[in-house]
N, C-alpha and C. Protein backbone atom coordinates (compact mmCIF):
# COMPACT_ATOMS: atom_id res chain seq x y z
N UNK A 1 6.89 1.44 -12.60
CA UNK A 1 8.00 0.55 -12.77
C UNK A 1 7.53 -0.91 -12.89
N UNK A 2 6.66 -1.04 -12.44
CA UNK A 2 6.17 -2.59 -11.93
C UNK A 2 4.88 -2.64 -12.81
N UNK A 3 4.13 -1.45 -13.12
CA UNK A 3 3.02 -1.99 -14.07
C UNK A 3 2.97 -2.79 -15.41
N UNK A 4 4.23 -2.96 -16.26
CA UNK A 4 3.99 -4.29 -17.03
C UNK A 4 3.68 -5.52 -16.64
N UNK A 5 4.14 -5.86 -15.11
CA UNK A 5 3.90 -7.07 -14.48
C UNK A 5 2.67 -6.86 -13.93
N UNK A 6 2.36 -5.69 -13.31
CA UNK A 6 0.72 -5.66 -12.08
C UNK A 6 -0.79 -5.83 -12.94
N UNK A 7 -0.23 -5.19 -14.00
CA UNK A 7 -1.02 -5.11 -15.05
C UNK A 7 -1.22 -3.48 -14.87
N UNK A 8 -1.21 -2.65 -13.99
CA UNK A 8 -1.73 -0.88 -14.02
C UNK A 8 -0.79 -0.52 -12.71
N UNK A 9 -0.90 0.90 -12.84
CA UNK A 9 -0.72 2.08 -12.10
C UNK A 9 -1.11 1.51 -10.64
N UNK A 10 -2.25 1.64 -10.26
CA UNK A 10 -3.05 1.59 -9.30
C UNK A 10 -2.44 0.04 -8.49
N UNK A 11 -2.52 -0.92 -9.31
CA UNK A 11 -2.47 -2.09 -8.76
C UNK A 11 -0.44 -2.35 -8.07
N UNK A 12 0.13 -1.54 -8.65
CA UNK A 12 1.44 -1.25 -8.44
C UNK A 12 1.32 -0.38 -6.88
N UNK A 13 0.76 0.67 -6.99
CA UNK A 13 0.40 1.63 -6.16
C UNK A 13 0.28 1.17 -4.47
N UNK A 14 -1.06 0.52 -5.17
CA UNK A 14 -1.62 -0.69 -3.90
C UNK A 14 -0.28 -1.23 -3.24
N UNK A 15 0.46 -1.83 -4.05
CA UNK A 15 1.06 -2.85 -3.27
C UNK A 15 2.36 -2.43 -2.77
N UNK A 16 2.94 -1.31 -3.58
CA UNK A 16 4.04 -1.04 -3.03
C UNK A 16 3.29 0.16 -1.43
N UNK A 17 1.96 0.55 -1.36
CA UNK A 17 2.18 1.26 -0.39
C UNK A 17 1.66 0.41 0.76
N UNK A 18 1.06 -0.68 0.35
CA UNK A 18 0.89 -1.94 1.54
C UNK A 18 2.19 -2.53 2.40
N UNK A 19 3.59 -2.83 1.08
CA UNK A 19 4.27 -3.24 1.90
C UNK A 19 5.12 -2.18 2.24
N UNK A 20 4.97 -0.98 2.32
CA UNK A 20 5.86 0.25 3.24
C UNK A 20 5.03 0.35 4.52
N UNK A 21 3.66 0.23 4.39
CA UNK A 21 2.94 0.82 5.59
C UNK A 21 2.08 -0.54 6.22
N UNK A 22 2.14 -1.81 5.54
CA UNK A 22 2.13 -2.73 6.46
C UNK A 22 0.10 -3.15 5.96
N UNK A 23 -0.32 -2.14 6.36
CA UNK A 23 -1.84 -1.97 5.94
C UNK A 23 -2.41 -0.42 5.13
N UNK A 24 -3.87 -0.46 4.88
CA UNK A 24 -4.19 0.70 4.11
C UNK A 24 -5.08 0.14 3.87
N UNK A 25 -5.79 1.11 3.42
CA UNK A 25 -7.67 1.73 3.16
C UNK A 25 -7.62 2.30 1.80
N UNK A 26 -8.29 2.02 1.05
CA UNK A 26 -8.69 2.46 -0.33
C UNK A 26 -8.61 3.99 -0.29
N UNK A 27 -9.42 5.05 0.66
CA UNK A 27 -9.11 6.48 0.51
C UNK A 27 -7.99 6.96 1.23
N UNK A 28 -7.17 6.17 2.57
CA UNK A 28 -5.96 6.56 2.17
C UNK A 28 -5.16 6.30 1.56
N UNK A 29 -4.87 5.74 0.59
CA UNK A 29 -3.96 5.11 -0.50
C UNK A 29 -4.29 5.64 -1.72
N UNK A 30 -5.56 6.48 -1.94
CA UNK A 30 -6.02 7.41 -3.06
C UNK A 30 -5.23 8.67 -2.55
N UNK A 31 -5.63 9.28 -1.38
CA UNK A 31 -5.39 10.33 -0.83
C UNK A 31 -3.53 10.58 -1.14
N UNK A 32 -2.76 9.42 -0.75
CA UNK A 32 -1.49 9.53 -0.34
C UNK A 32 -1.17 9.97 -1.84
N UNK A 33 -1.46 9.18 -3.06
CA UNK A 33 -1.02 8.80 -4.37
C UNK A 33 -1.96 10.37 -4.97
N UNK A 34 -2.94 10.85 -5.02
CA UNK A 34 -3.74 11.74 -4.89
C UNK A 34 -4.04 11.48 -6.76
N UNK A 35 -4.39 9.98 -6.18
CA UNK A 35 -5.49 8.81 -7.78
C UNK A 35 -6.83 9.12 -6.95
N UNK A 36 -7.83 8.48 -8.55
CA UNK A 36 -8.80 8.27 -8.11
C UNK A 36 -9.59 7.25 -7.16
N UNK A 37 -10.37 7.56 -6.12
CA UNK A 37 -10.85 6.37 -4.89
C UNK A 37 -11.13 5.30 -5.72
N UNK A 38 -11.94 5.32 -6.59
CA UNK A 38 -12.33 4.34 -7.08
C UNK A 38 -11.41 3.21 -8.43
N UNK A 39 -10.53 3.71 -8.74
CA UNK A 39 -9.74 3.02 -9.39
C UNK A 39 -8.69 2.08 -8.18
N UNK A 40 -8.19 2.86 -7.14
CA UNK A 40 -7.42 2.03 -6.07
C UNK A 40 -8.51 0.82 -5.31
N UNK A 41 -10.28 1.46 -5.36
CA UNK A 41 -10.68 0.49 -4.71
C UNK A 41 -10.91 -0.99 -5.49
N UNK A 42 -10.90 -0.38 -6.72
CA UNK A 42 -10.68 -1.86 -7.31
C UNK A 42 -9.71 -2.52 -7.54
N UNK A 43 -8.81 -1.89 -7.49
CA UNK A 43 -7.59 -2.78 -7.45
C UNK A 43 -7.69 -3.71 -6.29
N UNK A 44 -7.90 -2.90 -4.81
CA UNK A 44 -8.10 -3.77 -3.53
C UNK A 44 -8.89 -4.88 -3.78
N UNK A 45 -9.99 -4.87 -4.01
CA UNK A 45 -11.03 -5.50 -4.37
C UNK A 45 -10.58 -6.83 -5.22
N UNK A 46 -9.53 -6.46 -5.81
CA UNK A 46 -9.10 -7.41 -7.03
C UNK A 46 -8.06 -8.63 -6.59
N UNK A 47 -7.19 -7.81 -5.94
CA UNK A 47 -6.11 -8.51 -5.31
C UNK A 47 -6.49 -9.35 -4.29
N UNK A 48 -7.97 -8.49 -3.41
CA UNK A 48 -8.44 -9.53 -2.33
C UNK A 48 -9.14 -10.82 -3.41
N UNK A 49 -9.70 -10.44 -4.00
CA UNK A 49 -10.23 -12.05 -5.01
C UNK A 49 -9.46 -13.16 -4.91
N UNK A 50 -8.06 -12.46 -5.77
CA UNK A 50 -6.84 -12.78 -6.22
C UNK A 50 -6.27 -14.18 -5.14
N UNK A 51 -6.58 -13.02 -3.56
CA UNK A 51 -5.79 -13.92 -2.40
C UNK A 51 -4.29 -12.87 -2.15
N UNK A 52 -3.69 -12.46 -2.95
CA UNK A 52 -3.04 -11.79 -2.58
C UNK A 52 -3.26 -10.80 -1.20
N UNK A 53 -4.25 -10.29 -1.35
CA UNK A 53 -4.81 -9.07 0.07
C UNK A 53 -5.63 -9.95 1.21
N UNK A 54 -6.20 -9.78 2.15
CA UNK A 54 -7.23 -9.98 3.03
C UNK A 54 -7.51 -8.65 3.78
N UNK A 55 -8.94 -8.73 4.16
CA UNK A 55 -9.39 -7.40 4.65
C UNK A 55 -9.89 -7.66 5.97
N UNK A 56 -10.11 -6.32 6.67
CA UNK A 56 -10.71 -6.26 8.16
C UNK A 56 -11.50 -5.20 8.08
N UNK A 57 -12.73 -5.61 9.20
CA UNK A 57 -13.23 -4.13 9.01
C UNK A 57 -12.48 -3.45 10.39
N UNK A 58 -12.34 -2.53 10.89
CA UNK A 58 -12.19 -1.70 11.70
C UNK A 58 -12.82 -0.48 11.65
N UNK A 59 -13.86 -0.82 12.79
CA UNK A 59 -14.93 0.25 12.28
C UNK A 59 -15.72 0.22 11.43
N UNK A 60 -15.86 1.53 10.53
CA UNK A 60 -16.97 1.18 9.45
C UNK A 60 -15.82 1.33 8.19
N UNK A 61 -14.56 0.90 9.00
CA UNK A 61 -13.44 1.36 7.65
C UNK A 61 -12.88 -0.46 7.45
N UNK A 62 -12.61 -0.34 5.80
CA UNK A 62 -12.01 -1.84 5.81
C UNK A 62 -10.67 -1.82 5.14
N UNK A 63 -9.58 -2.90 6.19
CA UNK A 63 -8.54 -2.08 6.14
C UNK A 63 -7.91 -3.34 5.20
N UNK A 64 -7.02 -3.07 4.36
CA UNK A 64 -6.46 -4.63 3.72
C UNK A 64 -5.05 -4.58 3.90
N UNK A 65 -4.42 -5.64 4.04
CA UNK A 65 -3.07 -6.33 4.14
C UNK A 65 -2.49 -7.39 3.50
N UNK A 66 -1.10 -7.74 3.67
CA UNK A 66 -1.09 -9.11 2.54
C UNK A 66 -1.56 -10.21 3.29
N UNK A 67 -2.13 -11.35 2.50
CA UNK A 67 -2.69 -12.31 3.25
C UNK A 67 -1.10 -13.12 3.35
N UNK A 68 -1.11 -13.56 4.62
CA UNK A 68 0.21 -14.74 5.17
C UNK A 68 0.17 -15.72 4.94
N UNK A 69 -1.14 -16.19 4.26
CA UNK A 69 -1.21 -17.56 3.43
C UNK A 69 -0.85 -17.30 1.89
N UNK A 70 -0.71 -16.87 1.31
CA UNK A 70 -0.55 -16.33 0.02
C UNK A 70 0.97 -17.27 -0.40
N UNK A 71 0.57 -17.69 -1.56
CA UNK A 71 1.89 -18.96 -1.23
C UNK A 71 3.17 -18.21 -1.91
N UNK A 72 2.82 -17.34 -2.90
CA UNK A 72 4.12 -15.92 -3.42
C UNK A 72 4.39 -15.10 -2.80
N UNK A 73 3.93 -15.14 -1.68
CA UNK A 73 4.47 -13.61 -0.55
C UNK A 73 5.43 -13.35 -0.59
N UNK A 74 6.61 -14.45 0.13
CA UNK A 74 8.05 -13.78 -0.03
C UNK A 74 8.75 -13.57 -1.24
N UNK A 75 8.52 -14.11 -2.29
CA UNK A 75 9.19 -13.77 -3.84
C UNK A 75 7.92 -12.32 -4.25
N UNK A 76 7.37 -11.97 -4.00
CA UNK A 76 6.12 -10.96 -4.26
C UNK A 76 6.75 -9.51 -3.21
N UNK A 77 6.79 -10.08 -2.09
CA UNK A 77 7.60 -8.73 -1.24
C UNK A 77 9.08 -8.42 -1.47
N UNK A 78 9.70 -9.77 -2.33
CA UNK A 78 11.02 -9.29 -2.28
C UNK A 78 11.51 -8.24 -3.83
N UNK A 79 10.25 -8.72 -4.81
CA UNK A 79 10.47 -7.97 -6.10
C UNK A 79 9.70 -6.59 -5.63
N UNK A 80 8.84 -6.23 -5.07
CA UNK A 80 8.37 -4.98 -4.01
C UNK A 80 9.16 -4.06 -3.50
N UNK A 81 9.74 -4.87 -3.14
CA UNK A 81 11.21 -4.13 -2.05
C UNK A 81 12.12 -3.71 -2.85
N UNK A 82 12.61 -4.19 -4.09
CA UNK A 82 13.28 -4.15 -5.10
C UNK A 82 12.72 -2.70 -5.71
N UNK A 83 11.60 -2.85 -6.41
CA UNK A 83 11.22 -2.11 -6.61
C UNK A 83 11.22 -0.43 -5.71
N UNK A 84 10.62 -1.05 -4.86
CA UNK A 84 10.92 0.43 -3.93
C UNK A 84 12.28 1.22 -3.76
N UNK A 85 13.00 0.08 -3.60
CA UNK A 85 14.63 0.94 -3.26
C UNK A 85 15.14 1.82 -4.58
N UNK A 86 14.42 1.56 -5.89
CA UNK A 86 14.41 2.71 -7.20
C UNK A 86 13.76 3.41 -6.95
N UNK A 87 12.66 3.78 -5.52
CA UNK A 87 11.80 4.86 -6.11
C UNK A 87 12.60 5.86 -5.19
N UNK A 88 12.45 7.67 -5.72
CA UNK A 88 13.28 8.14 -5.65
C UNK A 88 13.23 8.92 -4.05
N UNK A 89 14.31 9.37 -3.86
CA UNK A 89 14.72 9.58 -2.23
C UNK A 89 13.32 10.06 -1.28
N UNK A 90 12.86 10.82 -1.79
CA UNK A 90 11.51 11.67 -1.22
C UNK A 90 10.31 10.89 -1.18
N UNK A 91 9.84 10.19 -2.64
CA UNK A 91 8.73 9.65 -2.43
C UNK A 91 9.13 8.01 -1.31
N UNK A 92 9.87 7.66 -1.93
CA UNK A 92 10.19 6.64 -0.61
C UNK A 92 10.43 6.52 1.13
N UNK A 93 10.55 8.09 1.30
CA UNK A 93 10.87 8.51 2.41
C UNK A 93 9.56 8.78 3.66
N UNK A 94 8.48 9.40 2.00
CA UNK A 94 7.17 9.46 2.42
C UNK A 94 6.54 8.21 2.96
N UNK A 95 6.54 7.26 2.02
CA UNK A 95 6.02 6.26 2.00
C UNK A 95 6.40 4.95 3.15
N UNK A 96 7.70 5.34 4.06
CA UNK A 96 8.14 4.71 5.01
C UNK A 96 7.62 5.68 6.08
N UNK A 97 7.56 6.58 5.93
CA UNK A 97 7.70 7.71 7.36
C UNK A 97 5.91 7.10 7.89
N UNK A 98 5.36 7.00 8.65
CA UNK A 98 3.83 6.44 8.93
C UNK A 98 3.45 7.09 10.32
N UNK A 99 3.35 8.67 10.20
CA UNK A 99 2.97 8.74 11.07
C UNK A 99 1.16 9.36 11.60
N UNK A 100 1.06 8.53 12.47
CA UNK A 100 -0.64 8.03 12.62
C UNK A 100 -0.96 9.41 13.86
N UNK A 101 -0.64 9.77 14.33
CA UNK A 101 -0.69 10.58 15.85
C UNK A 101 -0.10 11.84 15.55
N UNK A 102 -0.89 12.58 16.73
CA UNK A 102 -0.17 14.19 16.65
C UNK A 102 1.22 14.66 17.35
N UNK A 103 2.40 15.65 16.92
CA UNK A 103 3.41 14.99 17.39
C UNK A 103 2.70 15.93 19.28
N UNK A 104 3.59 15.71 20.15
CA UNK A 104 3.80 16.37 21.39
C UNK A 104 3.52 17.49 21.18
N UNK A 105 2.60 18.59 21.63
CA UNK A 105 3.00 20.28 21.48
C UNK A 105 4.34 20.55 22.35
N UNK A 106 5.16 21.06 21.32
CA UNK A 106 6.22 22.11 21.98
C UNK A 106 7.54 20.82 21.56
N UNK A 107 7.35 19.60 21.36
CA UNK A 107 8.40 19.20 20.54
C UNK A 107 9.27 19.71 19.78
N UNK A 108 10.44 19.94 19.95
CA UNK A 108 10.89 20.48 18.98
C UNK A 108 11.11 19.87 17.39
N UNK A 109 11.31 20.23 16.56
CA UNK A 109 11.14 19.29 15.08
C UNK A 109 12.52 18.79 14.53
């Protein structure tokens, strides 16, 4: 939806699953989208240039987010958000749901 403006797939990808999940890692954001690692890692790579992203390592993993200095953030998250609320019931549902942990055994579902 957004790749005439991002310029690609990937770079769309990136960003709409940054601002659902806040942060992300090049192989999970391949994994989720089930693209290639190396096309999402350049996108990361690109956007961090850009200023748009900043990264951390955590661990031996490096995790990127939007940078809060970025002087388009809020007109950038709000055409994002826009965007997202077209994408359709399921994949959006995925893409909000974030869950990091195992649930309780014996939880019911």
């Amino acid at each position: 939806m957004l790749q005439p403006i991002v310029g690609s797939v990937s770079a769309e990808r990136v960003l709409i699953y940054i601002l659902a999940r806040g942060e992300g890692y090049a192989r999970e954001i391949a994994r989720f989208y089930d693209a290639d690692p190396d096309s999402i890692q350049k996108q990361l790579v690109k956007l961090e240039t850009g200023g748009v992203l900043v990264s951390k390592e955590v661990g031996r993993t490096v995790v990127y987010e939007f940078n809060r200095r970025y002087a388009f953030l809020p007109e950038l998250e709000k055409l994002l958000e826009k965007a997202l609320s077209y994408y359709p019931e399921n994949e959006h549902e995925r893409l909000t749901m974030n869950r990091r942990r195992p649930r309780r055994r014996g939880k019911p579902s």
